[in-house]
Each structure stands twice: as structure tokens, then as C-alpha cells.
C-alpha atoms as a PDB file:
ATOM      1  CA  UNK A   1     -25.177  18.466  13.334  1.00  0.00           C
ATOM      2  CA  UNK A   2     -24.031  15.606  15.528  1.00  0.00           C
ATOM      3  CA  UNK A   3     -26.300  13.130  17.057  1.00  0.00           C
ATOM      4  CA  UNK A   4     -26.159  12.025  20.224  1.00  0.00           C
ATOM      5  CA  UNK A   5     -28.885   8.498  21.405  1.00  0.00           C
ATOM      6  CA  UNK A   6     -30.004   8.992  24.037  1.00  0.00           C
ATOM      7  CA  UNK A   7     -30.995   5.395  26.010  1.00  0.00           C
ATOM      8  CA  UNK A   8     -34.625   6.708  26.690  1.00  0.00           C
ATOM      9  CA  UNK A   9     -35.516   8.876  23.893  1.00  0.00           C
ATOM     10  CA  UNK A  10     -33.551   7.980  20.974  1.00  0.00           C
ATOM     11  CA  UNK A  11     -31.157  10.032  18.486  1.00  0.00           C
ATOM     12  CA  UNK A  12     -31.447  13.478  19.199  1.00  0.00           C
ATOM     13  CA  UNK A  13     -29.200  17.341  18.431  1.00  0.00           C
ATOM     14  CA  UNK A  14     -26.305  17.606  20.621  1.00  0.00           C
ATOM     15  CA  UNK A  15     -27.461  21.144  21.472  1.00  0.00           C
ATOM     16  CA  UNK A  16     -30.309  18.969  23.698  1.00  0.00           C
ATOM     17  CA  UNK A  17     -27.928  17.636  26.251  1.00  0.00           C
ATOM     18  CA  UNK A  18     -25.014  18.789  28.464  1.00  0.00           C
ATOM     19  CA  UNK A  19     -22.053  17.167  29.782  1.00  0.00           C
ATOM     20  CA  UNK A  20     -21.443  16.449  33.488  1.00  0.00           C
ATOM     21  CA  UNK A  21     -18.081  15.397  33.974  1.00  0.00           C
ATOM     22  CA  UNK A  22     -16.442  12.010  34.129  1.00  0.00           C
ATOM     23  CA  UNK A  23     -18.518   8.988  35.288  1.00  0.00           C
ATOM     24  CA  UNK A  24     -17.803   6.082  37.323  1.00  0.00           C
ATOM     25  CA  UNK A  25     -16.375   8.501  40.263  1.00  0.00           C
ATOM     26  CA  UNK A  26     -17.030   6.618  43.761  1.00  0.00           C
ATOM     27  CA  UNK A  27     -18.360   9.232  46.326  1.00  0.00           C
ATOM     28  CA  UNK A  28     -16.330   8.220  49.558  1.00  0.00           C
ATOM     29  CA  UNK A  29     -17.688   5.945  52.023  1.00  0.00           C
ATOM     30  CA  UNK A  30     -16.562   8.375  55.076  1.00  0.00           C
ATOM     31  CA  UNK A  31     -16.247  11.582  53.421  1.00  0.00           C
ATOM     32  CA  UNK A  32     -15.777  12.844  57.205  1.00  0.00           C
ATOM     33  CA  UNK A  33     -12.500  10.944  57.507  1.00  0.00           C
ATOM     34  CA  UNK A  34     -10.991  12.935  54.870  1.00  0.00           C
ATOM     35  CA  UNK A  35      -7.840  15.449  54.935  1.00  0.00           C
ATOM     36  CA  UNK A  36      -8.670  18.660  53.082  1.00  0.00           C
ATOM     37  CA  UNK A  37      -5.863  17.070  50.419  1.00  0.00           C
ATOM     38  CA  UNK A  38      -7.760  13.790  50.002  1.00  0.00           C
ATOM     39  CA  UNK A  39     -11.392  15.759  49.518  1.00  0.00           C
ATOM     40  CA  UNK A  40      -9.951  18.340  47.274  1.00  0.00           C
ATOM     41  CA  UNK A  41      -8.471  14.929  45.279  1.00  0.00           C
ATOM     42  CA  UNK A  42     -12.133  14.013  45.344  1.00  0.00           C
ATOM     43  CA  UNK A  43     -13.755  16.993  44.523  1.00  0.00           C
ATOM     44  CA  UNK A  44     -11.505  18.396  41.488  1.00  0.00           C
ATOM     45  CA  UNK A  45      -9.192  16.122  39.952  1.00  0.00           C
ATOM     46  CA  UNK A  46     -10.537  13.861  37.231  1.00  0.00           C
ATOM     47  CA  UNK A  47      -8.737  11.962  34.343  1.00  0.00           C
ATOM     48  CA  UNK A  48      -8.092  13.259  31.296  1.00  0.00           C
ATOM     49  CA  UNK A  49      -7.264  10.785  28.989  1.00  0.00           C
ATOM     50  CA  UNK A  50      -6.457  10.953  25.087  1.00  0.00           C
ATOM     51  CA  UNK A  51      -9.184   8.268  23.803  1.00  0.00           C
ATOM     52  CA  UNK A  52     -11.950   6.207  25.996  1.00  0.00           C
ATOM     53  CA  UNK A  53     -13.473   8.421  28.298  1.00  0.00           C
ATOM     54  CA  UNK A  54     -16.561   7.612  30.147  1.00  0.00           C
ATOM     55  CA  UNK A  55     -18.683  10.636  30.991  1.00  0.00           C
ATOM     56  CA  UNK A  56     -22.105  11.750  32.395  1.00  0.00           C
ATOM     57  CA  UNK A  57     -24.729  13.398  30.086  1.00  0.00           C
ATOM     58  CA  UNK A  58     -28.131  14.649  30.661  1.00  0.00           C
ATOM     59  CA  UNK A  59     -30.555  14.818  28.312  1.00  0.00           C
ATOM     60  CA  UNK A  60     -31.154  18.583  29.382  1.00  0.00           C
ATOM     61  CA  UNK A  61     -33.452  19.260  26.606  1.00  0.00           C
ATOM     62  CA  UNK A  62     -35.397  16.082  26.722  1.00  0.00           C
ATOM     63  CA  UNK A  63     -36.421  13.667  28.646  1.00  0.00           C
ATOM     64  CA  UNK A  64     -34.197  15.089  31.851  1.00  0.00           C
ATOM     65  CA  UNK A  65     -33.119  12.252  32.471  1.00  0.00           C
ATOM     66  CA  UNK A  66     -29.211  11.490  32.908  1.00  0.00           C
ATOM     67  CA  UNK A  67     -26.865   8.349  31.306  1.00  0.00           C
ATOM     68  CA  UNK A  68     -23.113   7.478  30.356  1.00  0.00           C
ATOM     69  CA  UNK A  69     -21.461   8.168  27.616  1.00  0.00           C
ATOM     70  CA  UNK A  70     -18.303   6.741  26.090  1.00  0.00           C
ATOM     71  CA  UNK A  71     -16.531   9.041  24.079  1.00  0.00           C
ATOM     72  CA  UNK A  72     -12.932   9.567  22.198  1.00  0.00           C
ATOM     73  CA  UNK A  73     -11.454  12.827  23.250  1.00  0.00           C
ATOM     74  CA  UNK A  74      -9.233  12.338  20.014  1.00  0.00           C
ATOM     75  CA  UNK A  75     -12.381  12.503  17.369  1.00  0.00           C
ATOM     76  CA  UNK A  76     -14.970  13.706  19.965  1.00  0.00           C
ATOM     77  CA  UNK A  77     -16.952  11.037  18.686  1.00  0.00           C
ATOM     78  CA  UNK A  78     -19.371   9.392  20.866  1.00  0.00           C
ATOM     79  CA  UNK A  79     -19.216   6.021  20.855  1.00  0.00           C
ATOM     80  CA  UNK A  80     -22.049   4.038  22.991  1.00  0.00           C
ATOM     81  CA  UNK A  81     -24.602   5.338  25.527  1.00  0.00           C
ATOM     82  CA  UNK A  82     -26.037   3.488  28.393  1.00  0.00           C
ATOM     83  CA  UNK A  83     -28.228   3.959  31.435  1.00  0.00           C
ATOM     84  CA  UNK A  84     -26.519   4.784  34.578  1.00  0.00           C
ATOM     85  CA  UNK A  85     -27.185   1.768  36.821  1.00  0.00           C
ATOM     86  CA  UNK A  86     -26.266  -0.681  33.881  1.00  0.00           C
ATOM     87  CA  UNK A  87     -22.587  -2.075  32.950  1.00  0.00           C
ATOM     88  CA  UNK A  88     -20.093   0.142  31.107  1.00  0.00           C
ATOM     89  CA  UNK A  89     -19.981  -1.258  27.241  1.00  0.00           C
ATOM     90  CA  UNK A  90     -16.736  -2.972  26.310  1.00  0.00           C
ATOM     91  CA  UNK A  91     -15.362  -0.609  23.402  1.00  0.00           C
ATOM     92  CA  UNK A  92     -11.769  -1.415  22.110  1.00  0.00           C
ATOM     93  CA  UNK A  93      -9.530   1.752  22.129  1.00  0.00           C
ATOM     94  CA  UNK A  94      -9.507   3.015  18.862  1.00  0.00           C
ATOM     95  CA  UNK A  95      -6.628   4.953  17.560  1.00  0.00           C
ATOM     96  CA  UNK A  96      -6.301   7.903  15.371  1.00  0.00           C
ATOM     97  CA  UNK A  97      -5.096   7.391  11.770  1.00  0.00           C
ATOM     98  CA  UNK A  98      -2.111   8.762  12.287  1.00  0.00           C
ATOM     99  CA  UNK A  99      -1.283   7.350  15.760  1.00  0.00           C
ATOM    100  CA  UNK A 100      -1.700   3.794  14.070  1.00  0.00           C
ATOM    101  CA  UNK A 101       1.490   3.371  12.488  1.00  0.00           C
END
């Protein structure tokens, strides 16, 4: 079982919340100025990275309520949760074991 904490409610299952994408993603001021190109850039390509990502959750199960989650794609392990409209944590890039030497 892997706990997730949520800011409002406290440690909880993972099987009470549900991932939402990446987060930090600035909706565009004019979205009427766009190209089809530049909203389709908007609209479907996201970063992938290998280690720190930021993403949104939702306590689906819970409270309802949604927050930002930094997580390690490597491990999968979550490491700090925080409300939407407050800073992003600083969390050093850990690496793997075996990426370290």
C-alpha cells in the first residue's frame, strides 16, 4: 500500500486519489491568437522527464479537493505535496542507485 498526504486531509491509500497531468502549465493569455500548431502544443504535449516531475492530484476519494505533487518517475515515489496556490517545494534531484556512479 503506498501513501499518499494529502495537504488537507492527511496520509491516505493511493487508490483515494487520481492523477491529472503535469502542473504548473500556463493557460494562454489569448488563446484566440493561436495557430492550430501552437494550441495543439498547448493542449497535448507535456514533459516527460526521468526524475522531478510536478503533477496535479485530486483527492478523488476524499476531501475533493485538488493539490501538487512532486514525484520521481524513476522510483514513482512521491516526494512532497502542496496546495495549489502555494510555492513549488525545493527538492534536490535525486538519482537512482545505479545512475549515481
Amino acid at each position: 500500500m503506498l501513501l499518499i498526504k494529502c495537504p488537507w486531509c492527511g496520509a491516505r491509500d493511493q487508490s483515494e486519489f487520481s492523477c491529472h497531468g503535469e502542473a504548473h502549465i500556463a493557460r494562454p493569455e489569448n488563446p484566440a491568437a493561436l495557430d492550430d500548431a501552437q494550441w495543439g502544443d498547448y493542449v497535448f504535449f507535456r514533459s516527460n522527464p526521468k526524475g522531478l516531475h510536478r503533477e496535479r492530484w485530486m483527492h478523488a476519494h476524499g476531501c475533493r479537493r485538488w493539490f501538487n505533487a512532486a514525484r520521481d518517475t524513476r522510483s514513482d515515489r512521491i516526494l512532497a505535496t502542496y496546495k495549489p496556490f502555494e510555492s513549488p517545494p525545493k527538492i534536490k534531484d535525486q538519482k537512482s542507485p545505479a545512475e549515481k556512479s
